[in-house]
C-alpha atoms as a PDB file:
ATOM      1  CA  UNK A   1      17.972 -16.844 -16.697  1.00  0.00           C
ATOM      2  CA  UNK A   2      19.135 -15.393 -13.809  1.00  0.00           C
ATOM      3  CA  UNK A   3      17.411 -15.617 -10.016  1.00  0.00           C
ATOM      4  CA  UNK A   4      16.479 -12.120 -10.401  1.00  0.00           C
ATOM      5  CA  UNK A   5      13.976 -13.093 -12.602  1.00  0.00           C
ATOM      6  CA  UNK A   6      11.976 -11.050 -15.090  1.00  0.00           C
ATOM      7  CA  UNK A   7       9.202  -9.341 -12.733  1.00  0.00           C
ATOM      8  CA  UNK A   8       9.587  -6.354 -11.141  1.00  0.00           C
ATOM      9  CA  UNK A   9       7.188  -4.596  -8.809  1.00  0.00           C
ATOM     10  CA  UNK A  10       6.577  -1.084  -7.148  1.00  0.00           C
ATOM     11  CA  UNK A  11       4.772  -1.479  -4.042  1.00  0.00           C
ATOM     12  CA  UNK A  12       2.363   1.629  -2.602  1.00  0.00           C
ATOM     13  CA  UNK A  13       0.638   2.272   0.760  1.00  0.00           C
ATOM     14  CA  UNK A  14      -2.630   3.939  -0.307  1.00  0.00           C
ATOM     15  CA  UNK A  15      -3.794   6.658   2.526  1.00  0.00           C
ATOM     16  CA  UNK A  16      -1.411   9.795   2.983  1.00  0.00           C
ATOM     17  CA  UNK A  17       0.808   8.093   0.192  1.00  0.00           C
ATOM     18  CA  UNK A  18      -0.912   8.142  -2.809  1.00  0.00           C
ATOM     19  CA  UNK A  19      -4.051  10.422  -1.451  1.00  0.00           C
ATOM     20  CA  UNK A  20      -5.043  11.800   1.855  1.00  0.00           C
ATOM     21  CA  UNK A  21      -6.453   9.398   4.147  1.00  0.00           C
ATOM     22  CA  UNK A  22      -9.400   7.887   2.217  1.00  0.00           C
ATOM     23  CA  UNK A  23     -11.193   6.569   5.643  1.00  0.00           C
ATOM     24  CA  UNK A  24     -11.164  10.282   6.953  1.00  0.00           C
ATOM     25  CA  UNK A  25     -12.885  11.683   3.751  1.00  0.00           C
ATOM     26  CA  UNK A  26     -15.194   9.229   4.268  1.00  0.00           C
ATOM     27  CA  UNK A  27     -15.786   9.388   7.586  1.00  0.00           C
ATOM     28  CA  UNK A  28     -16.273  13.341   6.999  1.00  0.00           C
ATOM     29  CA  UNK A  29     -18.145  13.093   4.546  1.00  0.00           C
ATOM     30  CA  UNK A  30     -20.957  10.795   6.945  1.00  0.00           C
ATOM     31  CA  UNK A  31     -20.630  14.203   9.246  1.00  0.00           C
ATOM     32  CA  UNK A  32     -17.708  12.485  11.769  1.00  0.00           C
ATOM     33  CA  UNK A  33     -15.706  15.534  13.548  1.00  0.00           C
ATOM     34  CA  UNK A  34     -12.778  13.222  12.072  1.00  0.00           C
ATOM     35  CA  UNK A  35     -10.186  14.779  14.597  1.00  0.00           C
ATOM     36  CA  UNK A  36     -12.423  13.340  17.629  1.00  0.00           C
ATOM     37  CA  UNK A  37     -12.503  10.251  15.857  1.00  0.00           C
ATOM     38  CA  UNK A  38      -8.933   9.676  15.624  1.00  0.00           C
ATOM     39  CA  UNK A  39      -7.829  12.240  18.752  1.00  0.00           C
ATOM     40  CA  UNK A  40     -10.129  11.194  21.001  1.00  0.00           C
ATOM     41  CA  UNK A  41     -12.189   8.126  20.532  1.00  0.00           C
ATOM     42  CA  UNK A  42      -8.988   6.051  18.664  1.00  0.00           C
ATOM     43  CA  UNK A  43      -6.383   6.704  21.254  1.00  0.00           C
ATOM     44  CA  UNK A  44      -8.938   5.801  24.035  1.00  0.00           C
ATOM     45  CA  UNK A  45      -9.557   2.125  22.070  1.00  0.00           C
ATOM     46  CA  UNK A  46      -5.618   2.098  21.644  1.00  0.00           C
ATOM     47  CA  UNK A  47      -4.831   3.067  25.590  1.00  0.00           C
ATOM     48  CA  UNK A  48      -7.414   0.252  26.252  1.00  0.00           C
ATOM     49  CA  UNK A  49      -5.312  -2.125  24.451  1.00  0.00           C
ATOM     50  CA  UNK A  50      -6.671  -2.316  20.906  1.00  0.00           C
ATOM     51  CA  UNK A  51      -4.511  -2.713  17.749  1.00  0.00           C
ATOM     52  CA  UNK A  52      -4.813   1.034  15.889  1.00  0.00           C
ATOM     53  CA  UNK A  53      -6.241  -1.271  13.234  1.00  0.00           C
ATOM     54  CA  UNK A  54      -8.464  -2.929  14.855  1.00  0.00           C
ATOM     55  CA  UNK A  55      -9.532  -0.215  16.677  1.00  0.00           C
ATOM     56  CA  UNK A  56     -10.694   1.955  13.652  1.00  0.00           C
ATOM     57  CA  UNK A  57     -12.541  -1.421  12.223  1.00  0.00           C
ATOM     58  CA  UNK A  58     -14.530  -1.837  15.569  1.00  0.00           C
ATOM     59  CA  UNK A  59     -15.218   1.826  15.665  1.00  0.00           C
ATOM     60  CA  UNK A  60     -17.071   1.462  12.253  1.00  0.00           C
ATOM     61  CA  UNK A  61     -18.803  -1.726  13.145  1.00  0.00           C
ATOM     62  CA  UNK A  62     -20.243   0.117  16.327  1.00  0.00           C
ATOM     63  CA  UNK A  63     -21.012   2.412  14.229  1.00  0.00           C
ATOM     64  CA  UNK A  64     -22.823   0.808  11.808  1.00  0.00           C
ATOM     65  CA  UNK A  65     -24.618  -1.589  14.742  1.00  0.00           C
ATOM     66  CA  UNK A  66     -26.084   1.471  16.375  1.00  0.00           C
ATOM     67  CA  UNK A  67     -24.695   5.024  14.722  1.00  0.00           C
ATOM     68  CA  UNK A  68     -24.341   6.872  11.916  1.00  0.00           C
ATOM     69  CA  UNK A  69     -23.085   4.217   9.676  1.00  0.00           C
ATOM     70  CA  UNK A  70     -26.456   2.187   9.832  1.00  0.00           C
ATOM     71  CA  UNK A  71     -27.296  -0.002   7.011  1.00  0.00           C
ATOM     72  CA  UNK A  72     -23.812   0.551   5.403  1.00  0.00           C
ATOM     73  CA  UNK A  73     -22.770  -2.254   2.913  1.00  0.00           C
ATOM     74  CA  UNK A  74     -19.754  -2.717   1.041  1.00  0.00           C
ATOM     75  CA  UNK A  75     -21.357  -1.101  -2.060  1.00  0.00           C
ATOM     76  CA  UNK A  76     -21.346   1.845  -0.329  1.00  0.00           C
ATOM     77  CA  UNK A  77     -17.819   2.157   0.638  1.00  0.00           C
ATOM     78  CA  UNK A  78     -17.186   1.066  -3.027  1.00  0.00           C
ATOM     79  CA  UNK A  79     -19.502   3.943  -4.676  1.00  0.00           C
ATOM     80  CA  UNK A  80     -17.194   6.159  -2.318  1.00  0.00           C
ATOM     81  CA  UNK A  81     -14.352   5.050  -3.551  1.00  0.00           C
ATOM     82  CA  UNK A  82     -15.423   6.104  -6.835  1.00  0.00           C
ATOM     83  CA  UNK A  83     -15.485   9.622  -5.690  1.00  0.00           C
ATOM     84  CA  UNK A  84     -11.844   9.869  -5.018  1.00  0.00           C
ATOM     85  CA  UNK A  85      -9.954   9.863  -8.235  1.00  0.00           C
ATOM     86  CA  UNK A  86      -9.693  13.685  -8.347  1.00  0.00           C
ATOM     87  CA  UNK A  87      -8.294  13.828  -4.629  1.00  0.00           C
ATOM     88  CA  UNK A  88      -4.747  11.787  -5.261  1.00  0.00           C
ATOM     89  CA  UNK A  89      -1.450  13.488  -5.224  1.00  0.00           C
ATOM     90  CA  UNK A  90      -0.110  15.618  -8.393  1.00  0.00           C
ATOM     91  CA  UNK A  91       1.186  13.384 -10.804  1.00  0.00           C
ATOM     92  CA  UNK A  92      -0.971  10.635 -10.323  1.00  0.00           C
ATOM     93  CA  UNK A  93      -1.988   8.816 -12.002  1.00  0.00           C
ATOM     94  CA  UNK A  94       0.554   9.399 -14.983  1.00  0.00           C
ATOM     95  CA  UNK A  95       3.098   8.276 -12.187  1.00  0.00           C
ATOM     96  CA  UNK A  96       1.979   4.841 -12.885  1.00  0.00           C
ATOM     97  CA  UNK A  97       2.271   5.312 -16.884  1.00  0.00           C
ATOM     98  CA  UNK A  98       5.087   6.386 -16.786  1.00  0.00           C
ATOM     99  CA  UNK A  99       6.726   3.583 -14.721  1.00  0.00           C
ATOM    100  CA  UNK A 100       4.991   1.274 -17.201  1.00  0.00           C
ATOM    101  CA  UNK A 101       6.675   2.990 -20.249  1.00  0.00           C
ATOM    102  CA  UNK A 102      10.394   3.027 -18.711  1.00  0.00           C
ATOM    103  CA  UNK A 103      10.151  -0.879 -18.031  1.00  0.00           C
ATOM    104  CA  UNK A 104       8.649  -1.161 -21.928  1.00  0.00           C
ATOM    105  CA  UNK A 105      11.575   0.078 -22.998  1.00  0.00           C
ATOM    106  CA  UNK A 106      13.757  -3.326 -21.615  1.00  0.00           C
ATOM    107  CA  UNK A 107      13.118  -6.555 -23.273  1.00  0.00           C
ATOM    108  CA  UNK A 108      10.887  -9.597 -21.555  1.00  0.00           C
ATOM    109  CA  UNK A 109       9.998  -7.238 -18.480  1.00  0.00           C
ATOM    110  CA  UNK A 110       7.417  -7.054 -16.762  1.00  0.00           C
ATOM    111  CA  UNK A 111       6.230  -4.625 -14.032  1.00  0.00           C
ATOM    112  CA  UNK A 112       3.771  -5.205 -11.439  1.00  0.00           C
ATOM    113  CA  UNK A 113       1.676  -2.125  -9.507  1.00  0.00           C
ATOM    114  CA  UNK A 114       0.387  -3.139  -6.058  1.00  0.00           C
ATOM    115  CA  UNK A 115      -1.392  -1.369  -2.722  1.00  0.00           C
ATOM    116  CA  UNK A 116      -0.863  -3.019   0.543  1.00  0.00           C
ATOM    117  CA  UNK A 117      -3.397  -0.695   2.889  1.00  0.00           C
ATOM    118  CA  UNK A 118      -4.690  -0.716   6.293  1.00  0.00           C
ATOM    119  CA  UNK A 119      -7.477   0.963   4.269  1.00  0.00           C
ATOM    120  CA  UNK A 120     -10.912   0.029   3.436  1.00  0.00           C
ATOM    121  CA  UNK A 121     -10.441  -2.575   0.422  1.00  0.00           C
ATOM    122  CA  UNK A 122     -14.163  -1.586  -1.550  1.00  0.00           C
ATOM    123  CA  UNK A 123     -12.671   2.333  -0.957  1.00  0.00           C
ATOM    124  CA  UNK A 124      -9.517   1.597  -2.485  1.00  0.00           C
ATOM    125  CA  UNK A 125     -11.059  -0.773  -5.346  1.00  0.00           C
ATOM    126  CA  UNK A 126     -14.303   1.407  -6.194  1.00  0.00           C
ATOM    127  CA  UNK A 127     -11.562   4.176  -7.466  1.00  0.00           C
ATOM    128  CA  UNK A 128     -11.210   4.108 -11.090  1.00  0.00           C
ATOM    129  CA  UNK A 129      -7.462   4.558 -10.735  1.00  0.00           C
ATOM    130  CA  UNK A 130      -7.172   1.527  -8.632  1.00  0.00           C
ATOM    131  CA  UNK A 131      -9.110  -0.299 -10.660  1.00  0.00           C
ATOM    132  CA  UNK A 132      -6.636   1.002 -14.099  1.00  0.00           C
ATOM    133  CA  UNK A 133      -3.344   0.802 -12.913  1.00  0.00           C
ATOM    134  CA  UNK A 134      -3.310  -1.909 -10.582  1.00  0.00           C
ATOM    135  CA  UNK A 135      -2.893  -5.809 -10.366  1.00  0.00           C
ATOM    136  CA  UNK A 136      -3.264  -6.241  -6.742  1.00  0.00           C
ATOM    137  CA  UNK A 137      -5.026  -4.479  -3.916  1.00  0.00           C
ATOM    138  CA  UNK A 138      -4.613  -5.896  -0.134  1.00  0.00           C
ATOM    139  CA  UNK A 139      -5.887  -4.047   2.761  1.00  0.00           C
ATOM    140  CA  UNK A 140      -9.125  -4.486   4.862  1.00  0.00           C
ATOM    141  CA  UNK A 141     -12.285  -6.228   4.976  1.00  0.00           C
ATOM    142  CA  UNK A 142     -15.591  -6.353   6.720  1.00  0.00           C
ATOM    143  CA  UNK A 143     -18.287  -8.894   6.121  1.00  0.00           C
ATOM    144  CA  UNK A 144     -21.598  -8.833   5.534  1.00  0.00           C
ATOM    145  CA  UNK A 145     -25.035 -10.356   7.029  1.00  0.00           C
ATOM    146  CA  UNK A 146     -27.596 -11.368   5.089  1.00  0.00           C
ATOM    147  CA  UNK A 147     -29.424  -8.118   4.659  1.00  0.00           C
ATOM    148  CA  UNK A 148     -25.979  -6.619   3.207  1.00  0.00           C
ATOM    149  CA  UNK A 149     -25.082  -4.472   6.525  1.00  0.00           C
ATOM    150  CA  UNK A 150     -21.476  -4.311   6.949  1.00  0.00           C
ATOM    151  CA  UNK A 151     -20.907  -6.489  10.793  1.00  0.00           C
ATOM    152  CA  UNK A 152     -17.776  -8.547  11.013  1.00  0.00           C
ATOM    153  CA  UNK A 153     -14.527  -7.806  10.586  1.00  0.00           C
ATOM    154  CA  UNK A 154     -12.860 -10.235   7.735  1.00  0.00           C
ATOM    155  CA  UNK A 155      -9.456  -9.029   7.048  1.00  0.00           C
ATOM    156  CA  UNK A 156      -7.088  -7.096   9.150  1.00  0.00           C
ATOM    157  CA  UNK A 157      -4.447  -5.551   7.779  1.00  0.00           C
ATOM    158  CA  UNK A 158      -1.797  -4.070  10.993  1.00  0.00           C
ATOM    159  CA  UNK A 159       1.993  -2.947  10.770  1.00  0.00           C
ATOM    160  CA  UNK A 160       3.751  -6.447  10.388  1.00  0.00           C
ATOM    161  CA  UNK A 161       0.703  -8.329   8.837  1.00  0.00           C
ATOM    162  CA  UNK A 162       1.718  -6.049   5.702  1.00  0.00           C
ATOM    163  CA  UNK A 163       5.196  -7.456   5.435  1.00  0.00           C
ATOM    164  CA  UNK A 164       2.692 -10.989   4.995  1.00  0.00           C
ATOM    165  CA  UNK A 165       1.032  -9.786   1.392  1.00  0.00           C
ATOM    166  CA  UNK A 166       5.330  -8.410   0.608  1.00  0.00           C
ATOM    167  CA  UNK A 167       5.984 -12.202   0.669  1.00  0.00           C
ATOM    168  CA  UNK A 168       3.295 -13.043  -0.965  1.00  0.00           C
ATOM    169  CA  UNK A 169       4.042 -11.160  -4.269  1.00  0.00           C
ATOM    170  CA  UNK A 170       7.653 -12.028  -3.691  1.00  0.00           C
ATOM    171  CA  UNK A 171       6.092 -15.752  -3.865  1.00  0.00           C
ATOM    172  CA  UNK A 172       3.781 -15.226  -6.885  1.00  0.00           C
ATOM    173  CA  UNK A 173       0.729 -16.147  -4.674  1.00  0.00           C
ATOM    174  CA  UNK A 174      -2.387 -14.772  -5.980  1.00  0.00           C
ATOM    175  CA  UNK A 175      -5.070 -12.950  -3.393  1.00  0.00           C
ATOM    176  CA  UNK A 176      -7.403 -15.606  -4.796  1.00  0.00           C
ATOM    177  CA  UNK A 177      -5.155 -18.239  -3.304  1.00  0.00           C
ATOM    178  CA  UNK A 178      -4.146 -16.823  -0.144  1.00  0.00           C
ATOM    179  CA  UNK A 179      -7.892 -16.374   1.267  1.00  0.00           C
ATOM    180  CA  UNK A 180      -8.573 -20.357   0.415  1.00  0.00           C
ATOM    181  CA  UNK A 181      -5.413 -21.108   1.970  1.00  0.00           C
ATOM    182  CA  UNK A 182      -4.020 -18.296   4.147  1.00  0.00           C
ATOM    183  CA  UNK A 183      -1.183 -20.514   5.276  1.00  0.00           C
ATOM    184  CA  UNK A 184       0.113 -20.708   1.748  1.00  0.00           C
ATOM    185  CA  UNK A 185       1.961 -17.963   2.140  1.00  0.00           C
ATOM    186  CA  UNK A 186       4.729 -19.874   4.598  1.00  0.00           C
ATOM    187  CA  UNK A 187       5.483 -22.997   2.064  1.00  0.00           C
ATOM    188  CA  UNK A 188       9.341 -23.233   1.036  1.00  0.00           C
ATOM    189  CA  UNK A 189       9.342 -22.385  -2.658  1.00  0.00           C
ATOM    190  CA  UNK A 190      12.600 -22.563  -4.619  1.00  0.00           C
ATOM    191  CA  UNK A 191      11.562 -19.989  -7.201  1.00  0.00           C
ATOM    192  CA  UNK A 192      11.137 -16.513  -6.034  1.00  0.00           C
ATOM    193  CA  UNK A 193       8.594 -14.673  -8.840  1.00  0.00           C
ATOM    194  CA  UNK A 194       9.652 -11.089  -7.548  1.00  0.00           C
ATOM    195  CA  UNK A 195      12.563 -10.961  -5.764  1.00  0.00           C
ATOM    196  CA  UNK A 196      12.924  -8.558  -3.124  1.00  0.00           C
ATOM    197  CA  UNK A 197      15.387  -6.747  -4.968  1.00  0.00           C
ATOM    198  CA  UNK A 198      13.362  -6.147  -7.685  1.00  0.00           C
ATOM    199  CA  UNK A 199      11.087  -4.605  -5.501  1.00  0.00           C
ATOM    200  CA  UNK A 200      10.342   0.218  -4.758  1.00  0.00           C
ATOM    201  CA  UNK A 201       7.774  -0.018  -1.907  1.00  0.00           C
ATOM    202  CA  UNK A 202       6.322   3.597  -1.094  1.00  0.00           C
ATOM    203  CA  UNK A 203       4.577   4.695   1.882  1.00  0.00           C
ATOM    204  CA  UNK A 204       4.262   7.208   4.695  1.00  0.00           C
ATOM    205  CA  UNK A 205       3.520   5.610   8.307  1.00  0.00           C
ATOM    206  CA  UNK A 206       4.581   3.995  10.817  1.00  0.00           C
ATOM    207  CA  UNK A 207       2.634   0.664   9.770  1.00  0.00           C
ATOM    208  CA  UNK A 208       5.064   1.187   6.506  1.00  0.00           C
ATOM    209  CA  UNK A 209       8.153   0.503   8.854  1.00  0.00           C
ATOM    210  CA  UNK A 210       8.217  -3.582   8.586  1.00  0.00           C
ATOM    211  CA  UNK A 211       8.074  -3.325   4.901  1.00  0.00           C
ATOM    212  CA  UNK A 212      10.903  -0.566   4.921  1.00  0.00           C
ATOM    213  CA  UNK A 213      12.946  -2.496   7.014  1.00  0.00           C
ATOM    214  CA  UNK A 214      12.611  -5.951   4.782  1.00  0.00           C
ATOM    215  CA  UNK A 215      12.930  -4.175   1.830  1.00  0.00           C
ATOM    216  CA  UNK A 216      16.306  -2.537   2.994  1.00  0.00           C
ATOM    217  CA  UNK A 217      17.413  -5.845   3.909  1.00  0.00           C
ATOM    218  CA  UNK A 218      16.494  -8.002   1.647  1.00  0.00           C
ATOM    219  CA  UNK A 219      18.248  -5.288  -1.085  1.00  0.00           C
ATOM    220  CA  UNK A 220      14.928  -3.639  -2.236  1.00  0.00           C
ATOM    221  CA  UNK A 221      14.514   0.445  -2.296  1.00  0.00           C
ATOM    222  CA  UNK A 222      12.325   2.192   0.482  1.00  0.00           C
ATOM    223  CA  UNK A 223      10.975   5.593   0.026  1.00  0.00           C
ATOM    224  CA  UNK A 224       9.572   7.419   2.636  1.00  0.00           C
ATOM    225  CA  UNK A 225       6.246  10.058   2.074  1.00  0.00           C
ATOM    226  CA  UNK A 226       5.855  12.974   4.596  1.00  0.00           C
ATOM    227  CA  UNK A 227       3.716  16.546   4.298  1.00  0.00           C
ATOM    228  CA  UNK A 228       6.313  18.699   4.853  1.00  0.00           C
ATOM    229  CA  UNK A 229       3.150  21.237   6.096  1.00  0.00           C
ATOM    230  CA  UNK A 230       3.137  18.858   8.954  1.00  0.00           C
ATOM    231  CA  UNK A 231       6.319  19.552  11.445  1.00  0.00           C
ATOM    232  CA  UNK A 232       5.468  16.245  13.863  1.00  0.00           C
ATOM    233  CA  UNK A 233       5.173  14.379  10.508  1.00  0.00           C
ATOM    234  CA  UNK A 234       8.705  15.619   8.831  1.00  0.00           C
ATOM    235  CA  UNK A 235       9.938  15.043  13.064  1.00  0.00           C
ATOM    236  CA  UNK A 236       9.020  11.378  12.115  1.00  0.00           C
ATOM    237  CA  UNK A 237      10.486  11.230   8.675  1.00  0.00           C
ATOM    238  CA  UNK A 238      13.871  12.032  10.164  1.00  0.00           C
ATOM    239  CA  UNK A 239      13.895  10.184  12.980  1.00  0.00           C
ATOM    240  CA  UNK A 240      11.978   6.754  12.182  1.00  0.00           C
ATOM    241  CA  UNK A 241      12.623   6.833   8.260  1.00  0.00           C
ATOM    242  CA  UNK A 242      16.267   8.341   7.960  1.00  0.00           C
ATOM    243  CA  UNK A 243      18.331   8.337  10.421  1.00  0.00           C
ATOM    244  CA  UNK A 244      17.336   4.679  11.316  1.00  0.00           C
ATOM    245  CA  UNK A 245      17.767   3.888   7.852  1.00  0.00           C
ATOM    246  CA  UNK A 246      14.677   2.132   6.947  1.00  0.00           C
ATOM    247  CA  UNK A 247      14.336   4.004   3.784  1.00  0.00           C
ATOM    248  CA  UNK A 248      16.415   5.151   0.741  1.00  0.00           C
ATOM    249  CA  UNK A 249      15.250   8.827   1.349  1.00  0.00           C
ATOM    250  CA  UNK A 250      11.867  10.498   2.727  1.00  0.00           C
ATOM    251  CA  UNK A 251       9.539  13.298   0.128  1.00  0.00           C
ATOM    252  CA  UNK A 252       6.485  15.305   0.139  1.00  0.00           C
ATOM    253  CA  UNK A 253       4.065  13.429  -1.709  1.00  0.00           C
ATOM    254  CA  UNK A 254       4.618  14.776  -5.401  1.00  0.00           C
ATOM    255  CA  UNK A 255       4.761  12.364  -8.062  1.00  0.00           C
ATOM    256  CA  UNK A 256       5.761  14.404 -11.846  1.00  0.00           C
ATOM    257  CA  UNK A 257       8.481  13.456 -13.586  1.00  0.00           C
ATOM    258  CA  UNK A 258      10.259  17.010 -11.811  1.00  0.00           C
ATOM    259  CA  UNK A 259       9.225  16.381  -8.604  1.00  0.00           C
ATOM    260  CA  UNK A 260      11.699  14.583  -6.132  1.00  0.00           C
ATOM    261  CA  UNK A 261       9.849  11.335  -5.364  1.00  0.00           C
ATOM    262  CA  UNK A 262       8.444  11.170  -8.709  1.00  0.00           C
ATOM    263  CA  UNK A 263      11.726  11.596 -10.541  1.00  0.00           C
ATOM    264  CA  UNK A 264      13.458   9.449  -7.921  1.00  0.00           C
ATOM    265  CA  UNK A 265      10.677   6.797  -8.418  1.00  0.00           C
ATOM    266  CA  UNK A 266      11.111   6.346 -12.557  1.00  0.00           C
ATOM    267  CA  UNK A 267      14.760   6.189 -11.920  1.00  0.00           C
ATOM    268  CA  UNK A 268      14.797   3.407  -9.437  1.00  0.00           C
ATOM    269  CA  UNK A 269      12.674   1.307 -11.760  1.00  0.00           C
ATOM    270  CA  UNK A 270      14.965   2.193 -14.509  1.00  0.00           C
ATOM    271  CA  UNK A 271      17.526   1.004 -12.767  1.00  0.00           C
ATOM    272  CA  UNK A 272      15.951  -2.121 -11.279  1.00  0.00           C
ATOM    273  CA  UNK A 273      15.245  -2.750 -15.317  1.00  0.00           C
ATOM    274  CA  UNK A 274      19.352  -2.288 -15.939  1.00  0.00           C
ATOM    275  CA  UNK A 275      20.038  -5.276 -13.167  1.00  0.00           C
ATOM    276  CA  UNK A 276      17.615  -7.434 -14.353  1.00  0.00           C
ATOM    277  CA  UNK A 277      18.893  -7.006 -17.847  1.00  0.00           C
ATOM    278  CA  UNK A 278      22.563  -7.051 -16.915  1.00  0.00           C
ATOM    279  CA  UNK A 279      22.533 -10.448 -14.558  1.00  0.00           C
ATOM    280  CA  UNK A 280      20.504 -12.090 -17.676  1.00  0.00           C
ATOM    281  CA  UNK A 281      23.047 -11.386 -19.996  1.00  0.00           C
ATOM    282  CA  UNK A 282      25.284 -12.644 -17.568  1.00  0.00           C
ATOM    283  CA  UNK A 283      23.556 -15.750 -17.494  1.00  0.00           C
ATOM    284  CA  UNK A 284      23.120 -16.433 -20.995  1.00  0.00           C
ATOM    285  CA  UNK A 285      27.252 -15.576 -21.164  1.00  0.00           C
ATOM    286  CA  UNK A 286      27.938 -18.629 -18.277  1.00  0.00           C
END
């Protein structure tokens, strides 16, 4: 068998890549004026020195401590979550059955689906599409007390902290096993169970750029997501995406078998599915 292994895996951001930017519904829904949020009361947090992740997660805690968010527990932000699945991106999720079907048609493979989010983790879980298509979910986490009220943060996920959970698939390490042993993640193995280069990782920020840029050099695919509604947004696309080569190519977030990214998406795996099958037959020949 060759290194390459028999795993495969396509690798999504969640907000703004496969929806629009679950923490903002919520927050609007709870009555937020969601461009003071971010505008105004983020980049003050940020200017003070705060990591953007951070910053959001303290936001909500103060929020929940004394705000608007008193009282809120994970099973709410879960019971949200379950009111997203008709807000994601056209061609979700048959996208993801679809990707399923073209690696179904190769012998002995297997492909993996996986989110790594600065998101709300109970948001992203508590949607029935998550909870369908996917084998892994990693993004952020706040505990709670002992009356159930969200109050600590638990898990932060910021820009280069994602390129942490990219290793950890790449490893075959379990979210199970990284939280009782977060150091796990940094042992020498000597068996790779999804190589890099069997790896499509999707996303749309600017916390997406360390995983772009391992991906491209580690000989995975990058695509970039942009609304092309948004000019500072398409501005970004071209400048931190493409020309600095940290992804294949950049698309609006459309995901049918006719649209650009979705197309582009079934044919990478394809072709990911052609390697694989080509260096084991290699293998089996030496």
């Amino acid at each position: 068998m060759s290194d390459r292994g028999n795993h495969l895996a396509v690798v999504f951001d969640f907000d703004d890549t496969l929806l629009p930017d679950a923490t903002t519904q919520f927050l609007s829904a709870r009555g937020y004026d969601v461009e003071r949020f971010w505008g105004e009361r983020l980049t003050a947090m940020v200017a003070d020195g705060f990591d953007a992740t951070l910053a959001y997660l303290q936001a909500i805690l103060d929020d929940i401590r004394d705000g608007p968010l008193t009282g809120l527990t994970t099973a709410d932000l879960q019971a949200f979550g379950a009111t997203l699945d008709d807000t994601y991106f056209t061609g979700i999720p048959a996208l993801f059955e679809d990707l399923h079907a073209v690696v179904d048609r190769f012998r002995d493979l297997r492909l993996e689906l996986c989110i790594v989010s600065s998101g709300l983790l109970p948001i992203i879980e508590g949607s029935q599409v998550v909870s369908d298509h996917f084998d892994s979910v990693y993004a952020c986490e706040l505990a709670e007390a002992g009356s159930g009220e969200l109050r600590w943060i638990k898990r932060c996920v910021t820009f280069t902290e994602k390129t942490r959970y990219l290793f950890e698939i790449n490893k075959g390490i379990s979210r199970a096993e990284s939280g009782a042993n977060p150091g796990l993640v940094n042992r020498r193995v000597d068996h790779r169970r999804i190589p890099f280069e069997n790896m499509v990782y999707v996303g749309d920020g600017l916390t997406d750029i360390p995983c772009f840029s391992l991906l491209r050099e580690k000989g995975g695919t990058a695509f970039g997501v942009f609304d092309p509604t948004q000019p500072a947004k398409a501005k970004r696309a071209l400048q931190e995406f493409l020309r600095a080569q940290r992804t294949t190519s950049s698309h609006a977030p459309r995901y049918g078998p006719a649209d650009e990214l979705g197309a582009l998406l079934r044919a990478a795996v394809e072709t990911v599915c052609h390697e694989l099958t080509l260096a084991r037959s290699q293998a089996w020949v030496t």
